[in-house]
N, C-alpha and C. Protein backbone atom coordinates (compact mmCIF):
# COMPACT_ATOMS: atom_id res chain seq x y z
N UNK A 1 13.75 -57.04 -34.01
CA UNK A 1 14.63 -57.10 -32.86
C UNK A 1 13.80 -56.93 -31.60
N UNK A 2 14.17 -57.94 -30.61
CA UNK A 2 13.21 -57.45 -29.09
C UNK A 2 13.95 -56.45 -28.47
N UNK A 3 13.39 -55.69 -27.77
CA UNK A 3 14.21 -55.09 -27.05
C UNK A 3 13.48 -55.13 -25.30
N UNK A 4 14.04 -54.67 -24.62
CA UNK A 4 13.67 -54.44 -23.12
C UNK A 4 14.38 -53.28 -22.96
N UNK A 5 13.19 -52.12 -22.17
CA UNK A 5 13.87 -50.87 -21.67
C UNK A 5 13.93 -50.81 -20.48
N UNK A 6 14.45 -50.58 -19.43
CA UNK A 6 14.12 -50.19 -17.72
C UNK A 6 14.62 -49.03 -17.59
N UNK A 7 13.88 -48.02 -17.29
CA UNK A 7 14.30 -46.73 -16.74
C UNK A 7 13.44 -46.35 -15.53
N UNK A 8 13.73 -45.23 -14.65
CA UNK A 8 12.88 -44.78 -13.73
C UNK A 8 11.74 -44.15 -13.81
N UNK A 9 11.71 -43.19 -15.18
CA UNK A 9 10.28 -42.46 -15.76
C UNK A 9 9.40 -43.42 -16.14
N UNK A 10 9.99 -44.20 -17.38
CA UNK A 10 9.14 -44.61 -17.74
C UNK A 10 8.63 -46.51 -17.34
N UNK A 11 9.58 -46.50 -16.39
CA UNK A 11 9.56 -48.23 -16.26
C UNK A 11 10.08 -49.19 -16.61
N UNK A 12 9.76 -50.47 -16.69
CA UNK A 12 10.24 -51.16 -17.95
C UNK A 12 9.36 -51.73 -18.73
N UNK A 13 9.91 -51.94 -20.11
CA UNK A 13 8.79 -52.02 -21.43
C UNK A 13 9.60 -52.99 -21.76
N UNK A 14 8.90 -53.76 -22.28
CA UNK A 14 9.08 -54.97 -23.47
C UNK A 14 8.53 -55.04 -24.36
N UNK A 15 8.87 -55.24 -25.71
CA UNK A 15 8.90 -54.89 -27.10
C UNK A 15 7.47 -56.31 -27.19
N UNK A 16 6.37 -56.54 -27.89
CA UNK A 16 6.20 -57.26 -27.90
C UNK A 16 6.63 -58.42 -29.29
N UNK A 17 7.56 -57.78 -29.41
CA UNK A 17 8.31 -59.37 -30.67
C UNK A 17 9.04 -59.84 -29.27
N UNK A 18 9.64 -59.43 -28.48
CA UNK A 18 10.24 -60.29 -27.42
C UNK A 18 9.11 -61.67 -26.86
N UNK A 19 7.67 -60.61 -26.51
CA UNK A 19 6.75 -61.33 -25.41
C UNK A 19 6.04 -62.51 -26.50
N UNK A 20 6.17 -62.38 -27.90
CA UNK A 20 5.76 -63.56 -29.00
C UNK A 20 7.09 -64.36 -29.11
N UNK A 21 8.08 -63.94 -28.77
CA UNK A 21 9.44 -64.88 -28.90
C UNK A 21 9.21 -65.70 -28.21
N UNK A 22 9.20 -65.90 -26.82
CA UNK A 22 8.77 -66.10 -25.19
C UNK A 22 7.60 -67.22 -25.73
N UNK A 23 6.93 -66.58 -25.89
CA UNK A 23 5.37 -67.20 -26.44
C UNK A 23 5.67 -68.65 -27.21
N UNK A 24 6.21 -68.18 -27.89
CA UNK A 24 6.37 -68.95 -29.08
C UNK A 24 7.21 -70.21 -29.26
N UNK A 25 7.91 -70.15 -27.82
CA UNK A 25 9.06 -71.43 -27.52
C UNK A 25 7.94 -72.64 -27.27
N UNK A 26 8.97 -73.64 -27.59
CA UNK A 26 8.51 -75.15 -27.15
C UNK A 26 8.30 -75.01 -25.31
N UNK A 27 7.19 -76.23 -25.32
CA UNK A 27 7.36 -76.46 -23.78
C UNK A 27 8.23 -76.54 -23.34
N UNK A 28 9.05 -76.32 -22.25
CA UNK A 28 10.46 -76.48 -21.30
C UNK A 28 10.49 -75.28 -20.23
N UNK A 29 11.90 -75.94 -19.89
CA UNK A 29 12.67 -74.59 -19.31
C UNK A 29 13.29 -73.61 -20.09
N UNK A 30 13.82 -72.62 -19.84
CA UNK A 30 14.84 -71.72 -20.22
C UNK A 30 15.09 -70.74 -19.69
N UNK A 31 16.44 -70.22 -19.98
CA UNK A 31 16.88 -69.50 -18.98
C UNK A 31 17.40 -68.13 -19.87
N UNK A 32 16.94 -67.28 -19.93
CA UNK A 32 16.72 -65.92 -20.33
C UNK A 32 18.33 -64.93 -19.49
N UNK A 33 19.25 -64.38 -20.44
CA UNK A 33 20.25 -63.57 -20.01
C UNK A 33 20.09 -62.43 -20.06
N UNK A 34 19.83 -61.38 -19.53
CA UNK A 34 19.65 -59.96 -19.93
C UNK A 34 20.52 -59.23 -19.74
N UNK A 35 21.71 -58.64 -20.37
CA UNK A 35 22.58 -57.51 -20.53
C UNK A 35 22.91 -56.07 -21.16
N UNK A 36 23.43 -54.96 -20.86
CA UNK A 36 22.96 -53.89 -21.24
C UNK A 36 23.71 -54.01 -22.72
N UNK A 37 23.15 -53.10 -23.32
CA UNK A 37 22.97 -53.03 -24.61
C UNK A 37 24.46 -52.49 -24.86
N UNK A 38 24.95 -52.85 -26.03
CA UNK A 38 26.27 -52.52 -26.06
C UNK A 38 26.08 -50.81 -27.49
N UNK A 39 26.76 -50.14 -27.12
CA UNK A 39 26.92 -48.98 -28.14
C UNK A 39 28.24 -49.24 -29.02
N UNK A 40 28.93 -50.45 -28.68
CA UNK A 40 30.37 -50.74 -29.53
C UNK A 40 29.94 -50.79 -30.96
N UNK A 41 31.07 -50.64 -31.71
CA UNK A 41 30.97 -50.70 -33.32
C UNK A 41 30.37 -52.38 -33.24
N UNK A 42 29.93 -52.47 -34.73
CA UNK A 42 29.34 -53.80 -34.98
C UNK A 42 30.97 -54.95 -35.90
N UNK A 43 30.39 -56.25 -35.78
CA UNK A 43 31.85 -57.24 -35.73
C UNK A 43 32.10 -56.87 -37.63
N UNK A 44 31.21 -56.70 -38.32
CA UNK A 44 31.61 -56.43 -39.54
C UNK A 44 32.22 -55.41 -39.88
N UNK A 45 32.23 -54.65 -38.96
CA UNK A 45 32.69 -53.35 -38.84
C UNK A 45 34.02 -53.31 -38.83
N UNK A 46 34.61 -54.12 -37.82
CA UNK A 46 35.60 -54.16 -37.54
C UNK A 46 36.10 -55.20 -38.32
N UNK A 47 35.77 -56.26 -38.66
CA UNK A 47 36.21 -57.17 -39.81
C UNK A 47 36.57 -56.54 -40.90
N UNK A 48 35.79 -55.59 -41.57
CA UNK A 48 36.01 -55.00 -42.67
C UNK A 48 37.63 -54.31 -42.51
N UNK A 49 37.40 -53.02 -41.47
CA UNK A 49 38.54 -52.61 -40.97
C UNK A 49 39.82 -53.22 -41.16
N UNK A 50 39.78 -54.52 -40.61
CA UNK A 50 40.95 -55.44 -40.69
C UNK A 50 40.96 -56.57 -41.85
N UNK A 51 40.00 -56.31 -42.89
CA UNK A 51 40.49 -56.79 -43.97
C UNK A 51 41.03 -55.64 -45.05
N UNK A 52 40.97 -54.19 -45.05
CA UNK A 52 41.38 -53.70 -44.94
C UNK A 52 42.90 -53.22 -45.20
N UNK A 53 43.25 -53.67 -44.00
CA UNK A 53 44.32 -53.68 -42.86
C UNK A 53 45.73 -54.57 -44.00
N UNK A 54 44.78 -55.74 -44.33
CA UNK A 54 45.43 -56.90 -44.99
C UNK A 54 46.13 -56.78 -46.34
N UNK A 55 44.88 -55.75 -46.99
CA UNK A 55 44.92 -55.67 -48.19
C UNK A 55 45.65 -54.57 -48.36
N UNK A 56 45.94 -53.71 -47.24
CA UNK A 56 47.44 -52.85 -47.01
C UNK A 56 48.48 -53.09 -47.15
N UNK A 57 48.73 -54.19 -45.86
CA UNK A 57 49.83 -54.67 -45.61
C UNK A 57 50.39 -55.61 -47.22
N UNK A 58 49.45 -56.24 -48.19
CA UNK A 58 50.09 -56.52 -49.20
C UNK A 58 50.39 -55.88 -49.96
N UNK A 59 50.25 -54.62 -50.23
CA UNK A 59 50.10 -53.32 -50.85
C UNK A 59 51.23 -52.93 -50.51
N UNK A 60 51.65 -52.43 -49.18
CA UNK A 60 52.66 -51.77 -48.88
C UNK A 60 53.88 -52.61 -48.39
N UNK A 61 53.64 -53.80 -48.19
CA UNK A 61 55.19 -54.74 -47.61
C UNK A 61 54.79 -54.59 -46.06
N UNK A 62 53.97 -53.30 -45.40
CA UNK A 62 53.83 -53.58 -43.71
C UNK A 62 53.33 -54.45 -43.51
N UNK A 63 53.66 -55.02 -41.92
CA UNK A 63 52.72 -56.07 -41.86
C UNK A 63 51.13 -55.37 -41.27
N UNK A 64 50.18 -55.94 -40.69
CA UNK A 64 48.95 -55.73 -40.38
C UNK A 64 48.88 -54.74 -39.48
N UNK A 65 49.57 -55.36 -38.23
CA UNK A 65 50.11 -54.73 -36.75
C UNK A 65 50.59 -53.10 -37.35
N UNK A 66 51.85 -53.21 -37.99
CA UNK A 66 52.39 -51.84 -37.84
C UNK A 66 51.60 -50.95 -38.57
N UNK A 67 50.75 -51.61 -39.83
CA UNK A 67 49.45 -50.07 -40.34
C UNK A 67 48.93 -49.89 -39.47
N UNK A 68 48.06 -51.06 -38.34
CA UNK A 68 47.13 -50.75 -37.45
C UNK A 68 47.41 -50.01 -36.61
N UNK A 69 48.72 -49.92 -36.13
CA UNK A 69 49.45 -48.91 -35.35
C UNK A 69 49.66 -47.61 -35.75
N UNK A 70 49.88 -47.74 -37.03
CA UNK A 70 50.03 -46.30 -37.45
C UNK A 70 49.22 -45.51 -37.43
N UNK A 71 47.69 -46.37 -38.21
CA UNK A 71 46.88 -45.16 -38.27
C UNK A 71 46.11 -45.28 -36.33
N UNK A 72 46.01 -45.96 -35.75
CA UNK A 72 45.72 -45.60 -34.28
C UNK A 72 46.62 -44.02 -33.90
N UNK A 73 47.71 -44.30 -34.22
CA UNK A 73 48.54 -43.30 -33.86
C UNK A 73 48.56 -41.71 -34.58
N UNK A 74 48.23 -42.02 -35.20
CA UNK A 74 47.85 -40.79 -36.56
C UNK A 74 46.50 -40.55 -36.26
N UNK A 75 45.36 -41.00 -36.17
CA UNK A 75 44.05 -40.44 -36.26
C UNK A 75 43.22 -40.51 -34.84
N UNK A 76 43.64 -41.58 -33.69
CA UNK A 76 43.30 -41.60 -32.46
C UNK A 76 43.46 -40.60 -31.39
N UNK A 77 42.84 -40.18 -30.78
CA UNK A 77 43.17 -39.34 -29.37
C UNK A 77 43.46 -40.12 -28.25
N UNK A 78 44.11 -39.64 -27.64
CA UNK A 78 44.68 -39.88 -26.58
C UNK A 78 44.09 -40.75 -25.97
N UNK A 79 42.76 -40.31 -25.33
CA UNK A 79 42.11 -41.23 -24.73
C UNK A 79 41.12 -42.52 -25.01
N UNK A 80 41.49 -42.34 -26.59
CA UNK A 80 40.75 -43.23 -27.20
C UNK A 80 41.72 -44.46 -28.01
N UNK A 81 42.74 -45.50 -27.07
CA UNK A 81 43.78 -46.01 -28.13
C UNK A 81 43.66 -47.08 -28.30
N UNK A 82 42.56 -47.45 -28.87
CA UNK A 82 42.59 -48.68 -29.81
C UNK A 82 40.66 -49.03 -30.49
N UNK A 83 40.58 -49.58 -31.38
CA UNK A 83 39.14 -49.64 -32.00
C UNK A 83 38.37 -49.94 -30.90
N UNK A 84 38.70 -51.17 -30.16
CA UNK A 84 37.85 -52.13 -29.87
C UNK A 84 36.97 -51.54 -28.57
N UNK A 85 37.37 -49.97 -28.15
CA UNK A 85 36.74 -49.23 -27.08
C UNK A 85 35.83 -48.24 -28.35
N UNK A 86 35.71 -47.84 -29.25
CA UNK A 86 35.10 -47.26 -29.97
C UNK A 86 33.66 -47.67 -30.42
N UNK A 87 32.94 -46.74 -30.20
CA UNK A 87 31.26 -46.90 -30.77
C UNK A 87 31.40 -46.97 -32.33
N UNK A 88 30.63 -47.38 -32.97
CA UNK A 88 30.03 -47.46 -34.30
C UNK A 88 30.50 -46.32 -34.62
N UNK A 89 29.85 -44.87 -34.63
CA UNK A 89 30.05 -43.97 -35.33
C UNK A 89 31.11 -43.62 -35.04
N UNK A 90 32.58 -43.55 -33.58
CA UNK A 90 33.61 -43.50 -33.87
C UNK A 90 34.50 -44.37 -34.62
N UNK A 91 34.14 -45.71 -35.16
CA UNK A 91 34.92 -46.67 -36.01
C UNK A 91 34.24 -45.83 -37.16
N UNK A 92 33.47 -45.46 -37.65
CA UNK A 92 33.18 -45.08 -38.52
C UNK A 92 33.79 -43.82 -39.45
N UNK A 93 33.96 -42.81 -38.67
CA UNK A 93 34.75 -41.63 -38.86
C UNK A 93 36.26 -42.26 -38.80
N UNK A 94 37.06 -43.06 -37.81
CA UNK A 94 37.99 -43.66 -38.55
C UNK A 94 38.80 -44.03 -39.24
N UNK A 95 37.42 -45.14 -40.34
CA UNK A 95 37.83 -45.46 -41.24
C UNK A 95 37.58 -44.59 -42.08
N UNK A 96 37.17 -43.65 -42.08
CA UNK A 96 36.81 -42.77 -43.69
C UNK A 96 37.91 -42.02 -43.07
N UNK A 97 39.03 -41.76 -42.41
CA UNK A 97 40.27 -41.30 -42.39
C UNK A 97 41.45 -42.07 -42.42
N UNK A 98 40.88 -43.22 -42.30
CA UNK A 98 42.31 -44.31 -43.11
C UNK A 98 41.66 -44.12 -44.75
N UNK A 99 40.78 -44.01 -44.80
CA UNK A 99 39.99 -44.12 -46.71
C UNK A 99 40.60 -43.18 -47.45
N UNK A 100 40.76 -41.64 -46.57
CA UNK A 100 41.34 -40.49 -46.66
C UNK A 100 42.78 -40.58 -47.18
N UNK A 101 43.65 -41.24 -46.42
CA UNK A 101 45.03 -41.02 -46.00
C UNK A 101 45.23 -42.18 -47.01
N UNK A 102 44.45 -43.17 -47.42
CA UNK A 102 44.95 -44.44 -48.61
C UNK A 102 45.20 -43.86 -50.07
N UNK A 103 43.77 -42.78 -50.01
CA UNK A 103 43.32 -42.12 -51.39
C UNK A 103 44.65 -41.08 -51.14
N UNK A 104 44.87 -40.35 -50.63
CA UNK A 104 45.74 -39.29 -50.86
C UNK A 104 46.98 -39.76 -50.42
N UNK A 105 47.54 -40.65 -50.21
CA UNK A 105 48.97 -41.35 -50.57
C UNK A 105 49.55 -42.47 -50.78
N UNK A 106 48.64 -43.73 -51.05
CA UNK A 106 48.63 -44.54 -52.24
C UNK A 106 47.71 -44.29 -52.96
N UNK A 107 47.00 -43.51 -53.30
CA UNK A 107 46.31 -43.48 -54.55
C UNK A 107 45.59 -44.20 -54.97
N UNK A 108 44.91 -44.85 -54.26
CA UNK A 108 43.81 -45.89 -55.02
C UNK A 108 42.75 -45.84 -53.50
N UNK A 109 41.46 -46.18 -53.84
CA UNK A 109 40.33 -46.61 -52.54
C UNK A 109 39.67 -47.65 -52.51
N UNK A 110 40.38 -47.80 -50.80
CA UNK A 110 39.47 -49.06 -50.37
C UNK A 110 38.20 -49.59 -50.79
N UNK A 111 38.19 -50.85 -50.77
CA UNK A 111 37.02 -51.04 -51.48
C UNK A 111 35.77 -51.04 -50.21
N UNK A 112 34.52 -50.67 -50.39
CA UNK A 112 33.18 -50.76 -49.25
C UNK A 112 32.11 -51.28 -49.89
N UNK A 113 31.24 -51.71 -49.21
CA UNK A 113 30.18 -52.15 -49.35
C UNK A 113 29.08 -51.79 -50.72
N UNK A 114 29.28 -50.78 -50.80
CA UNK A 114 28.67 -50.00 -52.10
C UNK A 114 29.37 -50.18 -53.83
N UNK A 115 30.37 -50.67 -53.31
CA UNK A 115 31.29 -51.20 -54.85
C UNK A 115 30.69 -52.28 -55.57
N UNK A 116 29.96 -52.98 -54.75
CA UNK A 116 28.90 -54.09 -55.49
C UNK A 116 29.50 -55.32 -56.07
N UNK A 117 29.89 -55.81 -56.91
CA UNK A 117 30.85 -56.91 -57.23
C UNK A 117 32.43 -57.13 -57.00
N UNK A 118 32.76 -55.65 -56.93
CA UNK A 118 33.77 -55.68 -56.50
C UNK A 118 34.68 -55.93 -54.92
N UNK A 119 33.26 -55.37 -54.12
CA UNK A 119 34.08 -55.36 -52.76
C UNK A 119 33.45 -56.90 -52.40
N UNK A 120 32.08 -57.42 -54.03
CA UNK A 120 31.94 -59.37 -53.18
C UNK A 120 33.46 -59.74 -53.60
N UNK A 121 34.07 -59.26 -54.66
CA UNK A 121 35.27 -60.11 -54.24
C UNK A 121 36.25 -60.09 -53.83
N UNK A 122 36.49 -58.47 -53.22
CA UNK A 122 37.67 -58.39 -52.05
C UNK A 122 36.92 -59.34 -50.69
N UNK A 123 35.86 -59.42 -50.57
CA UNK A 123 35.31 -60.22 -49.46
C UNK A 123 36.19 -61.70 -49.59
N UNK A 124 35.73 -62.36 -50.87
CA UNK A 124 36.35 -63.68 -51.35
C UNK A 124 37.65 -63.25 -50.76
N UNK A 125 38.33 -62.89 -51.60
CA UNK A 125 39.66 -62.81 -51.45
C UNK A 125 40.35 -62.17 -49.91
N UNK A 126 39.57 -61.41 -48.65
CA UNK A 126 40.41 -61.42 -48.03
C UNK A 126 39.53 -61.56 -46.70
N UNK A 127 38.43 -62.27 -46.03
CA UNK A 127 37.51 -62.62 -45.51
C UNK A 127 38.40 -63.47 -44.30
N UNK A 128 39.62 -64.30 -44.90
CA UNK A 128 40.18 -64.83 -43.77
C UNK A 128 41.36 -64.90 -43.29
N UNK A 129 41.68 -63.32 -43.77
CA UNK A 129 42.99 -62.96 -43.72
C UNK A 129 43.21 -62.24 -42.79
C-alpha cells in the first residue's frame, strides 16, 4: 500500500512503493487525487453485515430495514445512529452484538469468515441479496 503522511513535526513522507508506482507509469500525463485517509469500516464489512441482515430477515419473516432498525436501536448510542458513520472497530463490536443477540434468541450463529466452506456458501447464496 502507498501511503503519504503530512504533519507539522515530521513533514511529509512518501512511502516509497508510492514513488516506484509514479516511477513505474507509462509516458503521459496524469493526474494524481490525494484525500485524507478514511478511518470508516471497510465495504466487506458492511456487506457482510447486510448479508447478514438478509439471512435474518428470511429467518425471521422481518424484512431487512426493520432488523436493521432494530438492532441500530438496541445496540447504538445516541450519537452514533446508523453504521455508515462508524469506524471499523465500531462496526466491529456491533456485529459481535447482533452475533450475541442471534445466538441467544434464535439460537443458531451467523456464519463469518472463519467457517471456511460454509460461510463460501452463505457468500454464494446471499452475496446479492
Amino acid at each position: 500500500m502507498a501511503t503519504l503522511i503530512n504533519n507539522r513535526t515530521e513533514g511529509t513522507r512518501i512511502s516509497r512503493s508510492l514513488v516506484e508506482m509514479i516511477e513505474s507509469l507509462p509516458e503521459g500525463k496524469y493526474r494524481i487525487i490525494i484525500e485524507p485517509q478514511s478511518v470508516h469500516h471497510s465495504v466487506p464489512q458492511r456487506k457482510l453485515l447486510f448479508m447478514w441482515l438478509s439471512l435474518l430477515a428470511r429467518e425471521t419473516g422481518n424484512s431487512k430495514v426493520s432488523l436493521y432498525n432494530y438492532y441500530c436501536r438496541k445496540f447504538l448510542l445516541e450519537d452514533m445512529p446508523s453504521v455508515s458513520q462508524m469506524t471499523s472497530a465500531q462496526l466491529t463490536h456491533f456485529m459481535h452484538e447482533i452475533e450475541a443477540d442471534v445466538a441467544g434468541t434464535l439460537g443458531f450463529t451467523l456464519p463469518i469468515p472463519e467457517d471456511g466452506d460454509e460461510f463460501i456458501a452463505f457468500l454464494k447464496d446471499y452475496k446479492d441479496k
